[in-house]
Protein backbone atom coordinates (compact mmCIF):
# COMPACT_ATOMS: atom_id res chain seq x y z
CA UNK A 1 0.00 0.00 0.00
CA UNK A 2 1.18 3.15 -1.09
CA UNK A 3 -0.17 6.85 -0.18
CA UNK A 4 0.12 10.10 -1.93
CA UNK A 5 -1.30 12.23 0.97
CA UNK A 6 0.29 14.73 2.81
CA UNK A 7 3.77 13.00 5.20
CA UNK A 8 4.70 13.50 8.64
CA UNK A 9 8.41 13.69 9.14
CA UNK A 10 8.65 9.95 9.93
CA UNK A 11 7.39 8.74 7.02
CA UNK A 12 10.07 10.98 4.88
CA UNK A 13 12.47 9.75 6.91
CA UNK A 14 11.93 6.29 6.21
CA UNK A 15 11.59 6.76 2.52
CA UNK A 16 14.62 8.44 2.52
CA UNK A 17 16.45 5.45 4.36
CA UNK A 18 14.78 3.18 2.27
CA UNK A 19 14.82 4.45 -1.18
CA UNK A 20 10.92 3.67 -1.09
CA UNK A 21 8.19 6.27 -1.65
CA UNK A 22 4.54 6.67 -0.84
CA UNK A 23 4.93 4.60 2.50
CA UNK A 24 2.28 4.27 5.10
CA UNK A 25 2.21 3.70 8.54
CA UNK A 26 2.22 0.13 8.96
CA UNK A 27 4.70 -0.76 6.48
CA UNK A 28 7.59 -2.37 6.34
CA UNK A 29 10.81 -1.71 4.72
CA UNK A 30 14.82 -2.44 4.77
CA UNK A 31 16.67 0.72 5.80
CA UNK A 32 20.01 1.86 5.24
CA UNK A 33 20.93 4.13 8.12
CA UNK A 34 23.28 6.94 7.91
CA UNK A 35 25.27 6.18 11.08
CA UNK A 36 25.68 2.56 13.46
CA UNK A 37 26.20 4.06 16.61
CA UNK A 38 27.68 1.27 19.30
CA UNK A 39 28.51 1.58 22.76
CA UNK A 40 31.03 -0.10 25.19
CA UNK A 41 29.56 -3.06 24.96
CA UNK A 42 30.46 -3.13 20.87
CA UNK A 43 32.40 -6.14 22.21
CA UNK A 44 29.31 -8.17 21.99
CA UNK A 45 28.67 -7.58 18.04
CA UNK A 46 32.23 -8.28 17.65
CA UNK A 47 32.61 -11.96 19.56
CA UNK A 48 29.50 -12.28 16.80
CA UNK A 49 31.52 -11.59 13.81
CA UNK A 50 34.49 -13.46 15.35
CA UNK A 51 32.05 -16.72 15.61
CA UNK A 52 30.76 -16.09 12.02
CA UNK A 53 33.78 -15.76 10.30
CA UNK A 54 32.84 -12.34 9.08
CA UNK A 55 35.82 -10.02 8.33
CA UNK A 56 34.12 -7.03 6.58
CA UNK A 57 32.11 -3.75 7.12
CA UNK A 58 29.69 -2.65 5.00
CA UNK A 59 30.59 1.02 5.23
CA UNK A 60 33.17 1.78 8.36
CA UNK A 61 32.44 5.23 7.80
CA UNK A 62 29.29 4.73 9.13
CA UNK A 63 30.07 2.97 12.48
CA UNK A 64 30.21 5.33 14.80
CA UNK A 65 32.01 3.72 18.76
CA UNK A 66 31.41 4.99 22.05
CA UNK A 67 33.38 3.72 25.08
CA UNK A 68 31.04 5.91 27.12
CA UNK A 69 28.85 3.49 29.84
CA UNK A 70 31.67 1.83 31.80
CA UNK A 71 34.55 4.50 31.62
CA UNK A 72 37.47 4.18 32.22
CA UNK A 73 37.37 0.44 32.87
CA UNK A 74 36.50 -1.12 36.27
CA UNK A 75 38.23 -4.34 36.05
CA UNK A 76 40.12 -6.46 34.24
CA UNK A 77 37.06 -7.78 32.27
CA UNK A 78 36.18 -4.40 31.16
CA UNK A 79 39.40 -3.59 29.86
CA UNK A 80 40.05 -6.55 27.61
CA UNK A 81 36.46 -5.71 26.48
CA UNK A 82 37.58 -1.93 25.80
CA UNK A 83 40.63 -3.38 24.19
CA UNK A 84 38.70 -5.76 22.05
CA UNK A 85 36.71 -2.18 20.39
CA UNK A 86 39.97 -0.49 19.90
CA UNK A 87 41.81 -3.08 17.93
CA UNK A 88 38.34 -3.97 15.84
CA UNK A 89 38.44 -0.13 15.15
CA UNK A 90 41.86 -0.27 14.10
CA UNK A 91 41.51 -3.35 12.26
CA UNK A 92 38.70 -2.34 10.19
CA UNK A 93 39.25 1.74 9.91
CA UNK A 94 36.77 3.21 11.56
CA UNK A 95 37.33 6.33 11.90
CA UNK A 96 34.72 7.58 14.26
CA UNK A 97 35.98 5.58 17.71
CA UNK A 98 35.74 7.42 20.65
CA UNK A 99 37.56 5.73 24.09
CA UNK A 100 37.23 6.92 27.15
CA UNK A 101 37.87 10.23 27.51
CA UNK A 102 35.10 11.02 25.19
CA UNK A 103 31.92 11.31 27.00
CA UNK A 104 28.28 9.93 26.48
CA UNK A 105 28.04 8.65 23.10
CA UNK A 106 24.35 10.66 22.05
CA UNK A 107 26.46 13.60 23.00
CA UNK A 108 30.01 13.28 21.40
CA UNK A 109 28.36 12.20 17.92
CA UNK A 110 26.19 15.58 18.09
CA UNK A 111 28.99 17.89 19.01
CA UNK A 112 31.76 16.26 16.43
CA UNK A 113 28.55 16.94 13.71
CA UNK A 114 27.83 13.16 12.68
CA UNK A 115 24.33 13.49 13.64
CA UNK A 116 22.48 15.88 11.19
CA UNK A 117 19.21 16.53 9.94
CA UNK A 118 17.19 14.08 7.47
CA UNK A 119 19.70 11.28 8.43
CA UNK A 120 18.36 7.87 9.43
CA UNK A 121 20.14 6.73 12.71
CA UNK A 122 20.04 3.50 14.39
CA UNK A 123 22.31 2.92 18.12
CA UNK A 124 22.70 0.49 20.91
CA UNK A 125 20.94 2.91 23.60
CA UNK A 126 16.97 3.15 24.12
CA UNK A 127 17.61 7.14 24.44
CA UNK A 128 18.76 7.39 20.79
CA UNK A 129 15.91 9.15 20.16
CA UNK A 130 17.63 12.02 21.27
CA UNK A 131 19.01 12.57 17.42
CA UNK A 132 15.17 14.49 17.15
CA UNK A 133 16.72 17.46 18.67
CA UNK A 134 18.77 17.99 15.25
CA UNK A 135 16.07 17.09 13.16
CA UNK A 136 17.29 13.20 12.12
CA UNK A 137 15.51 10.58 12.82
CA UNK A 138 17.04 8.26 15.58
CA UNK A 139 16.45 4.87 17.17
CA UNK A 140 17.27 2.20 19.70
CA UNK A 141 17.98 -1.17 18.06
CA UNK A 142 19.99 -4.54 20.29
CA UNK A 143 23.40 -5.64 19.64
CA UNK A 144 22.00 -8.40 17.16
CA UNK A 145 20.56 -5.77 14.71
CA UNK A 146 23.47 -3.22 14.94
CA UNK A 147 26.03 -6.23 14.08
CA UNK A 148 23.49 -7.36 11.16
CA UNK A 149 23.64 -3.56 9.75
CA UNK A 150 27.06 -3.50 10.34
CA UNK A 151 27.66 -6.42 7.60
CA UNK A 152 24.90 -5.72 5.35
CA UNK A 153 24.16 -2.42 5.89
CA UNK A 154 20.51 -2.08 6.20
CA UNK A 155 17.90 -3.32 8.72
CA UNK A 156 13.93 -3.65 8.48
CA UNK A 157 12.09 -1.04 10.32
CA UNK A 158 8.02 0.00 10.29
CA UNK A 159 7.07 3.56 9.28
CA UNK A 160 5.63 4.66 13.06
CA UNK A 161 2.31 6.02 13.06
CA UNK A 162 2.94 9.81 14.58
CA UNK A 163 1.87 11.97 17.61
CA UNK A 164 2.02 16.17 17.48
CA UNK A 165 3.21 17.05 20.79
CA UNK A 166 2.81 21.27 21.16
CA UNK A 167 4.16 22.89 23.98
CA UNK A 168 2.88 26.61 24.45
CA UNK A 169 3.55 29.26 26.85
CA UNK A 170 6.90 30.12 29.07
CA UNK A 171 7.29 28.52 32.12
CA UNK A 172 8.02 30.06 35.39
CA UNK A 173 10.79 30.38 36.99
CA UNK A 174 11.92 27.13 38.71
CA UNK A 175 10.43 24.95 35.62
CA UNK A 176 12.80 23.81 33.02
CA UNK A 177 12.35 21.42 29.88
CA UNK A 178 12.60 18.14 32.16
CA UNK A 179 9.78 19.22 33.91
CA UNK A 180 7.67 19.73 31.18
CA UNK A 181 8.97 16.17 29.46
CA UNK A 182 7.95 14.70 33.30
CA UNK A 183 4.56 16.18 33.36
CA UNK A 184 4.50 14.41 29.67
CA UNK A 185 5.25 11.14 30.94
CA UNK A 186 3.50 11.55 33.77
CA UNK A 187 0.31 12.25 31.83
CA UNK A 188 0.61 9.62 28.83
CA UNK A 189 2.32 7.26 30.62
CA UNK A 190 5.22 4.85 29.83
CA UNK A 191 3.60 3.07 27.06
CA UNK A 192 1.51 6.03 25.39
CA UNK A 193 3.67 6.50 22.58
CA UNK A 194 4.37 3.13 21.79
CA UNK A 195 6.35 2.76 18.40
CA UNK A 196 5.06 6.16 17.72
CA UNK A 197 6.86 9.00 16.25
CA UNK A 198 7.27 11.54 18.60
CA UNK A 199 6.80 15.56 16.59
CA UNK A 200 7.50 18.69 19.09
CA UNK A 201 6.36 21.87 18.27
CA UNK A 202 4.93 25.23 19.49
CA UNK A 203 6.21 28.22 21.04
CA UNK A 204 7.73 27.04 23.80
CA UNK A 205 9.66 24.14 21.64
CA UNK A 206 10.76 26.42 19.11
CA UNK A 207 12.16 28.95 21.60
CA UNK A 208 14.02 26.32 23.17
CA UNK A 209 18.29 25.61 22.82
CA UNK A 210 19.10 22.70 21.11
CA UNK A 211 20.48 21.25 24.14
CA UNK A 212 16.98 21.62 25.79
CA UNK A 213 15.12 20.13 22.60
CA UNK A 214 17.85 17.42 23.16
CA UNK A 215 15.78 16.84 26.84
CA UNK A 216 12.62 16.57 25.44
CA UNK A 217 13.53 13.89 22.12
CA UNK A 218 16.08 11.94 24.97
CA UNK A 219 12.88 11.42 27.27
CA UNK A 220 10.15 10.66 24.36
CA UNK A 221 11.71 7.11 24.77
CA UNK A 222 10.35 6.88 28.56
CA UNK A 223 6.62 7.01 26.70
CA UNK A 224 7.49 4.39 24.36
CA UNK A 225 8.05 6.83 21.63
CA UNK A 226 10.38 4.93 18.26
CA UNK A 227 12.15 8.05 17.37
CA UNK A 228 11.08 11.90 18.56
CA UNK A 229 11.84 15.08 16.26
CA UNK A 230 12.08 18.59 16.40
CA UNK A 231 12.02 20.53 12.93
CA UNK A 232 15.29 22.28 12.05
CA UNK A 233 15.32 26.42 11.98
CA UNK A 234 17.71 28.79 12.20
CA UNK A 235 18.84 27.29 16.08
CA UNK A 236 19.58 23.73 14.61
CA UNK A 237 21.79 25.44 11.89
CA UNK A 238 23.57 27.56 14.13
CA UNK A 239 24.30 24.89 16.46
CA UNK A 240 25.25 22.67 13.67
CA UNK A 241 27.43 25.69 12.19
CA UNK A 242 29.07 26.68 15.38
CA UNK A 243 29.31 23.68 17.63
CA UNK A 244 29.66 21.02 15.32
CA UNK A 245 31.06 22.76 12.54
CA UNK A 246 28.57 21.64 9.78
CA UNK A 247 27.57 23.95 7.06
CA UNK A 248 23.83 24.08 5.57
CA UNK A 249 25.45 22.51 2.39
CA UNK A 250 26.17 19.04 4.57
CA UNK A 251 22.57 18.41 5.27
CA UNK A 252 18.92 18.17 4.11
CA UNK A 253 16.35 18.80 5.93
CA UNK A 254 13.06 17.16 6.33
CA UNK A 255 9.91 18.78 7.34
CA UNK A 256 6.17 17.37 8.35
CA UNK A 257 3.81 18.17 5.09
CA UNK A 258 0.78 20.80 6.19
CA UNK A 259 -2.19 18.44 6.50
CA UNK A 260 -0.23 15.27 7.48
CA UNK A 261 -2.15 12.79 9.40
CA UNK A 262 -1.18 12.40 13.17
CA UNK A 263 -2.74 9.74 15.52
CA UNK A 264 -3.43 12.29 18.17
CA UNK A 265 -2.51 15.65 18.98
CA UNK A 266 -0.99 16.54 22.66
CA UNK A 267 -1.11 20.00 23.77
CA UNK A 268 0.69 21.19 27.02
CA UNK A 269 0.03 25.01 28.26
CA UNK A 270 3.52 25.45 29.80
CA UNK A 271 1.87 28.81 32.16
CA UNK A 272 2.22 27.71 35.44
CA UNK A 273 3.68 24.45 35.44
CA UNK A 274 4.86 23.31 38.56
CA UNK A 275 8.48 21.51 39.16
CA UNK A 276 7.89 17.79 38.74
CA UNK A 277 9.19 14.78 40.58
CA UNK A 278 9.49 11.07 38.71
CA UNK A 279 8.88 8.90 42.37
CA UNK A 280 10.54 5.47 42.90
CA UNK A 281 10.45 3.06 40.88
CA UNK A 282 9.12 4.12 37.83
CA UNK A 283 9.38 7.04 34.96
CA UNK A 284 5.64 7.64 34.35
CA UNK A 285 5.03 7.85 38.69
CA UNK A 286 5.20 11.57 38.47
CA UNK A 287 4.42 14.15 41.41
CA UNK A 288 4.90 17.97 41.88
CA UNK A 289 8.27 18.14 43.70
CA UNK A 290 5.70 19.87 46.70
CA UNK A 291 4.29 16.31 47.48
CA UNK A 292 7.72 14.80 48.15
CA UNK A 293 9.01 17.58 49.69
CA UNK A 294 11.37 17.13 52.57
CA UNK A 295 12.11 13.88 51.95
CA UNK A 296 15.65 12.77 53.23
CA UNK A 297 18.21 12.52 50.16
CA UNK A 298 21.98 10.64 50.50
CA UNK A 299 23.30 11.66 47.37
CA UNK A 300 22.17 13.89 44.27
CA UNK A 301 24.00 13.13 40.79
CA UNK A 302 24.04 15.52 38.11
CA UNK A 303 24.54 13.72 35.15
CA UNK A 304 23.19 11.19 31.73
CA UNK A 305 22.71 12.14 28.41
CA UNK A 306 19.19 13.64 29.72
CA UNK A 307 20.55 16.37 31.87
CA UNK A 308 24.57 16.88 31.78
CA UNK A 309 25.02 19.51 29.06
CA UNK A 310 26.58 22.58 29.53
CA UNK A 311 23.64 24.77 30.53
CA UNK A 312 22.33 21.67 32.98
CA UNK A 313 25.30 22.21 34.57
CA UNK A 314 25.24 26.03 34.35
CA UNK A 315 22.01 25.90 35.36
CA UNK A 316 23.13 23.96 38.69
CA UNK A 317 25.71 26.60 39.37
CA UNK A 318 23.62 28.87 39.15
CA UNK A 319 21.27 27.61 41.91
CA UNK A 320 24.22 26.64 43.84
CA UNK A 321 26.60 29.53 43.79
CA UNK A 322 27.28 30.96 46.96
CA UNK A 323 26.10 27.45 49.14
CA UNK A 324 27.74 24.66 50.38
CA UNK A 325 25.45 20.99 49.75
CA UNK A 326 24.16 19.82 53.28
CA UNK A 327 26.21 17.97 55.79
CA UNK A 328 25.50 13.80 54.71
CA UNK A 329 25.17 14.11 50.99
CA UNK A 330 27.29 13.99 48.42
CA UNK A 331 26.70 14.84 45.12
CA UNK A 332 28.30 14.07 42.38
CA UNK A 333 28.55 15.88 39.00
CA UNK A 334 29.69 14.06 35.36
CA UNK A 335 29.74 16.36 32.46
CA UNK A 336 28.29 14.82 29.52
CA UNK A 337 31.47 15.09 27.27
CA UNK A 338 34.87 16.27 27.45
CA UNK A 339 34.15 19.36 25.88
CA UNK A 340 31.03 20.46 28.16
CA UNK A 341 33.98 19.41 30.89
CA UNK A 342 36.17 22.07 29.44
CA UNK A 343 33.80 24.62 28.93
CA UNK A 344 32.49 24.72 32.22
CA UNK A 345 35.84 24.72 33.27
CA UNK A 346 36.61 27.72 31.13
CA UNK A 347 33.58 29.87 32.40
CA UNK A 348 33.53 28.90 36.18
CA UNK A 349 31.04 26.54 35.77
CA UNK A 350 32.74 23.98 37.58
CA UNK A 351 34.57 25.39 40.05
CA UNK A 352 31.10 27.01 41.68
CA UNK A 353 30.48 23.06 41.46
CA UNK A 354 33.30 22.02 44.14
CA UNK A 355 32.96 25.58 46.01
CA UNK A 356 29.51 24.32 46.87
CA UNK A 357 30.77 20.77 47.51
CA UNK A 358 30.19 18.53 44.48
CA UNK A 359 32.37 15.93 43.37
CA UNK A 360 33.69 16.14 39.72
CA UNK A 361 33.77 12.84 37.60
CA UNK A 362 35.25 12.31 34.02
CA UNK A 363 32.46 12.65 31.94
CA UNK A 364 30.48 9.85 30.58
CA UNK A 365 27.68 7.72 31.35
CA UNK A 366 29.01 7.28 35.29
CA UNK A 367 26.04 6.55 38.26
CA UNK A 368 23.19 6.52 35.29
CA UNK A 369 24.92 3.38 34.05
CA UNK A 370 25.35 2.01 37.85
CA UNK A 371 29.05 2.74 37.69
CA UNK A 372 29.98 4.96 40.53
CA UNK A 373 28.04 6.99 42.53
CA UNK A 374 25.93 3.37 43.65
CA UNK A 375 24.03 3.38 46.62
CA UNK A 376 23.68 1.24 49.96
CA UNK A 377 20.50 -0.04 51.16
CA UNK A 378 17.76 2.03 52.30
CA UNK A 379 19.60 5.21 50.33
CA UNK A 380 18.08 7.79 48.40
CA UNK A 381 19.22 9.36 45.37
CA UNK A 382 18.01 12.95 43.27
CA UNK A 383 19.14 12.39 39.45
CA UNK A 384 18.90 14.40 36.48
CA UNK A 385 18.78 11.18 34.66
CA UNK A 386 15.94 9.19 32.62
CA UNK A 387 15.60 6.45 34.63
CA UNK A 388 14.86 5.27 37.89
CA UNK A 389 14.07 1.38 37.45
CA UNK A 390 14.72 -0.49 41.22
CA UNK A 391 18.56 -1.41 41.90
CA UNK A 392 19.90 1.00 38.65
CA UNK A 393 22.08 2.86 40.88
CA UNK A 394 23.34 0.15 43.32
CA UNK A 395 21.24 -1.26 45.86
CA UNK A 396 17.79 -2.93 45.71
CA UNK A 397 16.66 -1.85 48.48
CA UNK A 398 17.34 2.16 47.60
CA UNK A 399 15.27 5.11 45.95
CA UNK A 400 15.79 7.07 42.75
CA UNK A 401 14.19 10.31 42.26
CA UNK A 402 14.26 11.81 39.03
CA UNK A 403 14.07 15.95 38.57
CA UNK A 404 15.63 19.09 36.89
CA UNK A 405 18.92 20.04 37.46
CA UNK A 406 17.79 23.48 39.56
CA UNK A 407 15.61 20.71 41.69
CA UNK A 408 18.87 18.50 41.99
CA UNK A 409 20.87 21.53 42.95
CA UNK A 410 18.24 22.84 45.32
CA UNK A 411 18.24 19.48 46.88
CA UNK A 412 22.06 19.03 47.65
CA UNK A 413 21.75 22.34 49.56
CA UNK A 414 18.92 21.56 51.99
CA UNK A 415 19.35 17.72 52.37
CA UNK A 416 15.77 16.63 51.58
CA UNK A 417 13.85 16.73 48.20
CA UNK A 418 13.31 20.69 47.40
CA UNK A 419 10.95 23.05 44.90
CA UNK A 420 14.19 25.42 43.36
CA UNK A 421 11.72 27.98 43.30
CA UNK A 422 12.55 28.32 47.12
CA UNK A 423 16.31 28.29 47.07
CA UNK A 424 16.10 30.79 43.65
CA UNK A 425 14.01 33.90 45.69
C-alpha cells in the first residue's frame, strides 16, 4: 500500500532510508541508516563476527564507537572488552571511535557533527531518540541488529504512526524542559507512545536551545516513543554551524507536510507548570516536587545524556553559587562530554560546582549506568537522569528520584527533596 497524501516527518524519513516512496504507517521496509552508533559493549557484536567468520564492514564510515557506559574500565574484564573495540576499530578503519575520555556517546556524535538533519540513525541505547533534537531521525535497536547492519548495511524497520506534541507558553521560573517532558510522561504514561513517532512543536519548543530540545527527544523514549523530532530552523543550523562545525550545504532537511495525518494531537500550556518529581520506581510515577518535599536525600547526581550539558550544569551553578550541599550528601557531578567538561571549566562553571561541595567525575555515562556513585540499602538518590528502574544505581533496596537540574541543585543544599523555586528567591 502506497499513499500520496500529505507526510509526517517519519514517514520521509523512512523513505529516505529506504529508497521507497509513498509509504504508510504500517509498512515495512529495509533501511540503510546513515550512522551505526555502538557503545562499550560493541564487544558483543564483535565476539559475533568473530564466531561467524565475518571479516568485513559494509561502510566503516558509518560505524560510529562509544566507550562511554563503563569508563574508564573497572576491572580487568572491562578492559580486555575496551581493548577488544579499539583493535576492531583499528583493524577495520573506523574512523569515528571514541575511548574513554570522550563522553556519552548521544552527546560526542552531536557535538563532532555526525548526527544531522534528514539522516536515518540507528544505536545500541533506548535514548537514541535524542538525534530528534537535530532534526534526524534516531532509534534504539539490540546488539543483534546493529552487528546485522554492520555487515549488510541495512535493517527492516516499520514507518511509526505519529503523535504532534505542542508545547505553548513560558514557564516560570523554577520549571525547566525536564519538567515539562515529566509532566508528559507523567500524563501519557510509559507506554503512550508506543512505536510512535514523537513531533514537538509550538512556542515554547521552538524557543528552546538545542540542548533543551535534546531533553525533550532523549525522554520521548520513557513514553514508548520509536524516534522523537524537532524541525530544524535557524537554532539547529547555528548549532550545527558553530558547535559542530557543519555547514547548511552538509545536510537536508526534512519537514512534516501541512495536512499530514497524526494519531493524536498533545497539547501542554507550559503557564504555570509546577516543578515535577518522577517517584521510585518508575518514569511515568510523576508528582509535583511539593508532594515529596522534605524527603531525606543521601546523594544527588548531576549527570546522563538527559541532563549533563553545559547549561544543565550552568544551570546547577547557578542555583548553587554561593552554598555549600548539606552535611551527609554527596553529590556528584559528570559532564556529559569532554568538551562540556572544558567549557564549564573555562567559564567557572565547575569550580562554583566544588565551592559548593560537588564531586567532579570524568564525563560519561558514570552513576546513570550504575558505575559509581551506587548506593547502599535504604539510600536515596536525586538524578537528572531518565531512569529510575529499582537497583539501577546500586542497591535494591534504595530510591531514585528523578528531577531538573535546579531541583537536583536545590536538593544538595537543603538535604531533603526541594521546589528550586525556594532556594532561587
Amino acid at each position: 500500500m502506497t499513499t500520496t497524501a500529505p507526510r509526517t516527518f517519519a514517514q520521509k524519513a523512512v523513505e529516505r532510508a529506504s529508497g521507497e516512496s509513498g509509504l504508510a504507517p504500517g509498512q515495512i521496509v529495509d533501511a540503510y541508516p546513515d550512522v551505526y552508533m555502538s557503545h562499550t559493549a560493541s564487544w558483543r557484536c564483535i565476539r559475533t563476527l568473530e564466531r561467524m567468520g565475518v571479516d568485513t564492514l559494509y561502510d566503516p564510515d558509518r560505524v560510529a564507537m562509544v566507550m562511554d557506559h563503563i569508563s574508564p574500565a573497572m576491572n580487568a574484564k572491562t578492559a580486555a572488552d575496551h581493548r577488544l573495540c579499539r583493535e576492531f576499530a583499528d583493524r577495520m578503519g573506523i574512523k569515528n571511535f571514541y575511548d574513554v575520555n570522550a563522553g556519552i556517546a548521544h552527546i560526542v556524535l552531536m557535538e563532532n557533527g555526525l548526527i544531522r538533519p534528514g539522516q536515518f540513525v540507528i544505536g545500541t541505547d533506548s535514548h537514541s531518540t535524542i538525534y530528534g533534537a537535530l532534526g534526524a531521525f534516531g532509534t534504539g535497536v539490540g546488539f543483534s541488529e546493529i552487528t546485522a547492519a554492520w555487515v549488510t548495511g541495512k535493517l527492516w524497520v516499520k514507518v511509526p504512526e505519529s503523535v504532534r506534541i505542542e508545547i505553548e507558553g513560558e514557564l516560570p521560573a523554577g520549571s525547566y524542559a525536564k519538567d515539562v517532558m515529566l509532566k508528559l510522561i507523567g500524563d501519557l504514561g510509559a507506554d503512550g507512545l508506543t512505536y510512535c513517532s514523537a513531533e514537538f512543536g509550538g512556542s515554547y519548543v521552538r524557543s528552546r536551545s538545542v540542548s533543551e530540545r535534546m531533553t525533550f527527544c532523549n525522554l520521548a523514549m520513557e513514553m514508548g516513543a520509536k524516534n522523537a523530532y524537532v524541525a530544524p530552523d535557524a537554532t539547529t543550523r547555528a548549532y550545527l554551524a558553530d558547535e559542530a562545525g557543519v555547514g547548511a550545504d552538509g545536510y537536508e532537511e526534512l519537514l512534516p507536510d501541512e495536512g499530514a495525518d497524526y494519531r493524536q494531537t498533545v497539547t501542554l500550556d507550559g503557564t504555570g507548570l509546577t516543578p515535577k518529581i518522577a517517584v521510585p520506581h518508575t518514569v511515568d510515577n510523576v508528582v509535583d516536587v511539593d508532594e515529596v518535599s522534605g524527603t531525606r536525600l543521601d546523594q544527588v547526581f548531576i549527570g546522563s545524556c538527559a541532563n549533563a550539558k553545559y547549561d544543565d550544569l550552568e544551570i546547577a551553578a547557578g542555583v548553587l553559587k554561593g552554598h555549600k550541599i548539606a552535611h551527609g550528601v554527596r553529590l556528584v557531578v559528570t559532564p556529559a562530554s569532554s568538551a562540556v567538561m572544558a567549557k564549564a571549566s573555562e567559564t567557572g562553571v565547575l569550580a562554583t560546582l566544588v565551592e559548593a561541595g560537588a564531586m567532579i567525575t570524568n564525563a560519561g555515562c558514570g552513576a546513570c549506568a550504575g558505575n559509581g556513585g551506587a548506593m547502599a540499602d535504604g539510600e536515596a538518590t536525586l538524578s537528572t537522569a531518565n531512569r529510575n528502574f529499582q537497583g539501577r544505581m546500586g542497591s535494591y533496596q534504595s530510591s531514585i528520584y528523578l528531577g531538573s537540574p535546579a531541583t537536583a541543585a536545590a536538593s544538595a543544599i537543603t538535604g531533603v527533596i526541594t521546589n528550586p523555586a525556594e532556594v532561587m528567591k
